[in-house]
C-alpha atoms as a PDB file:
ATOM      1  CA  UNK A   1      64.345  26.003 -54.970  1.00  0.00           C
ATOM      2  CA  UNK A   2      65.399  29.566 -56.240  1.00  0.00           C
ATOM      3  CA  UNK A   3      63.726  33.076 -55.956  1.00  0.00           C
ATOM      4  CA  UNK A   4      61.974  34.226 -58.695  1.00  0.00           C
ATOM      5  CA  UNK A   5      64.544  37.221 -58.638  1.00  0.00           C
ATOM      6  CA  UNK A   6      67.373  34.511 -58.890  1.00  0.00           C
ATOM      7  CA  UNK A   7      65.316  32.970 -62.206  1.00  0.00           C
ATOM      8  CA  UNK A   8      65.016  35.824 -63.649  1.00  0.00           C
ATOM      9  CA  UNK A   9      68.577  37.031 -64.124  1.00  0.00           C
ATOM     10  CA  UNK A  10      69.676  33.416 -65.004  1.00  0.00           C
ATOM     11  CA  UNK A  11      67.341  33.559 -68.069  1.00  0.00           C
ATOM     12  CA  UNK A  12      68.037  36.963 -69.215  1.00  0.00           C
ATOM     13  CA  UNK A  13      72.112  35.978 -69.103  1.00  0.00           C
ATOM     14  CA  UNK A  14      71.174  32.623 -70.948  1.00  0.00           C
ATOM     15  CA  UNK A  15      72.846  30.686 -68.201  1.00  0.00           C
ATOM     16  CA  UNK A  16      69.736  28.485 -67.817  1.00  0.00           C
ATOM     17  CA  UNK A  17      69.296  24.953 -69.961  1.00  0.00           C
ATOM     18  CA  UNK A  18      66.579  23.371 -68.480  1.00  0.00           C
ATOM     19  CA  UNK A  19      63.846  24.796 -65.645  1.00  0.00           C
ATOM     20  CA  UNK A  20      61.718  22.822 -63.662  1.00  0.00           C
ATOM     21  CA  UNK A  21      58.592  24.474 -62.818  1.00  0.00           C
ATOM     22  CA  UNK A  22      55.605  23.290 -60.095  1.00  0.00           C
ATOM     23  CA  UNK A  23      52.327  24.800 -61.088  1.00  0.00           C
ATOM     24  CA  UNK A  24      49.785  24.927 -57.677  1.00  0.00           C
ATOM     25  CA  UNK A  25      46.385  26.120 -58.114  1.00  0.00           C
ATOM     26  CA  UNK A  26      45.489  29.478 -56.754  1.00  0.00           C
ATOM     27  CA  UNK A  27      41.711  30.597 -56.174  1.00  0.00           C
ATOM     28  CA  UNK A  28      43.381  34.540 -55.302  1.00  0.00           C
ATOM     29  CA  UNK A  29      44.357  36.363 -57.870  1.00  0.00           C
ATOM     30  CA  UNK A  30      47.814  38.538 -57.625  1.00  0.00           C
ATOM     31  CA  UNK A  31      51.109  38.247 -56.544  1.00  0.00           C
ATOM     32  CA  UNK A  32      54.489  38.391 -58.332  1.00  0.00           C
ATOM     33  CA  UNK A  33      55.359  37.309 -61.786  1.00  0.00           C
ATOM     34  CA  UNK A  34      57.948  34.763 -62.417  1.00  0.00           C
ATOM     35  CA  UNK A  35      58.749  36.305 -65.649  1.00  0.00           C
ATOM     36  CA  UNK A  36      58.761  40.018 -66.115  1.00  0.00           C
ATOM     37  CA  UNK A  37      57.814  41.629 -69.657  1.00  0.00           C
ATOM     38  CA  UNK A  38      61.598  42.891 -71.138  1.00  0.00           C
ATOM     39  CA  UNK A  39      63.561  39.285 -70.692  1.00  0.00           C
ATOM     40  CA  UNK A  40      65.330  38.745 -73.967  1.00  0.00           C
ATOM     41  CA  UNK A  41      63.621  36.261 -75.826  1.00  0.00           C
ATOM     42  CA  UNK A  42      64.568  32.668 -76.032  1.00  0.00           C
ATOM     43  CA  UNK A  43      62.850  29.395 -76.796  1.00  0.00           C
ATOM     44  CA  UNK A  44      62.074  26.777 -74.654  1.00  0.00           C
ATOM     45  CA  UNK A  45      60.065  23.445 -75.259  1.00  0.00           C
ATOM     46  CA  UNK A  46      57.909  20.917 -72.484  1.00  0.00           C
ATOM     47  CA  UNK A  47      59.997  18.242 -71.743  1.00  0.00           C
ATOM     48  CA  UNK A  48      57.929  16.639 -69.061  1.00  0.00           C
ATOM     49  CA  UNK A  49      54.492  17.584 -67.725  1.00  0.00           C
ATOM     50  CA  UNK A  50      53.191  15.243 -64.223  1.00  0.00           C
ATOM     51  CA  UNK A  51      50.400  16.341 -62.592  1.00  0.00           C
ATOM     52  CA  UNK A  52      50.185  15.363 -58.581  1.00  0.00           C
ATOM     53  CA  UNK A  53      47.803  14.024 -55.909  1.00  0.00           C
ATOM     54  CA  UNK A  54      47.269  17.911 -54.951  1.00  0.00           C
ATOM     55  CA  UNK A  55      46.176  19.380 -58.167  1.00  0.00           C
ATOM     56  CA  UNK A  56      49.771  20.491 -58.723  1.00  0.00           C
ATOM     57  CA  UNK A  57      51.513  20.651 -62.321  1.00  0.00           C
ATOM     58  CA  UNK A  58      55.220  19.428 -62.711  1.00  0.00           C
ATOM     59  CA  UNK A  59      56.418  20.910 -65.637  1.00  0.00           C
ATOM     60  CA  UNK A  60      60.176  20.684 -67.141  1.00  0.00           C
ATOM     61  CA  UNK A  61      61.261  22.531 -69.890  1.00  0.00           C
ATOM     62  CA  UNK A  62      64.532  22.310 -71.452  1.00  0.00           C
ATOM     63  CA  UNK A  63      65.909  25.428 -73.642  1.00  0.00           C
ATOM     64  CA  UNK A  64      65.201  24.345 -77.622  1.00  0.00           C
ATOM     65  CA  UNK A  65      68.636  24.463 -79.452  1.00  0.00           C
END
């Protein structure tokens, strides 16, 4: 588990080739973004996609090359 401060400099190096992402439901709105508008752009395709007993998302995504 990393911060999404730790994620975000990781991607915008390129240093990242695959992230693995849990998606919970939220019924607030707000908080912090994982990804900030400015990261250098790069391509990334679904890999996997499992939902869970909770109503979570686990999503994988490996970097397209």
């Amino acid at each position: 588990m990393s911060s999404a401060s730790i994620l975000r400099q990781l991607v915008a190096a390129g240093r990242l080739d695959r992230l693995s992402i849990m998606l919970c439901p939220e019924i607030s709105g707000g908080g912090e973004r994982l990804f900030d508008d400015g990261l250098p752009a790069s391509s990334w395709r679904l890999a996997a996609s499992e939902p869970t007993g909770t109503g979570a998302l686990r999503l994988t995504y490996d970097v397209a090359g």
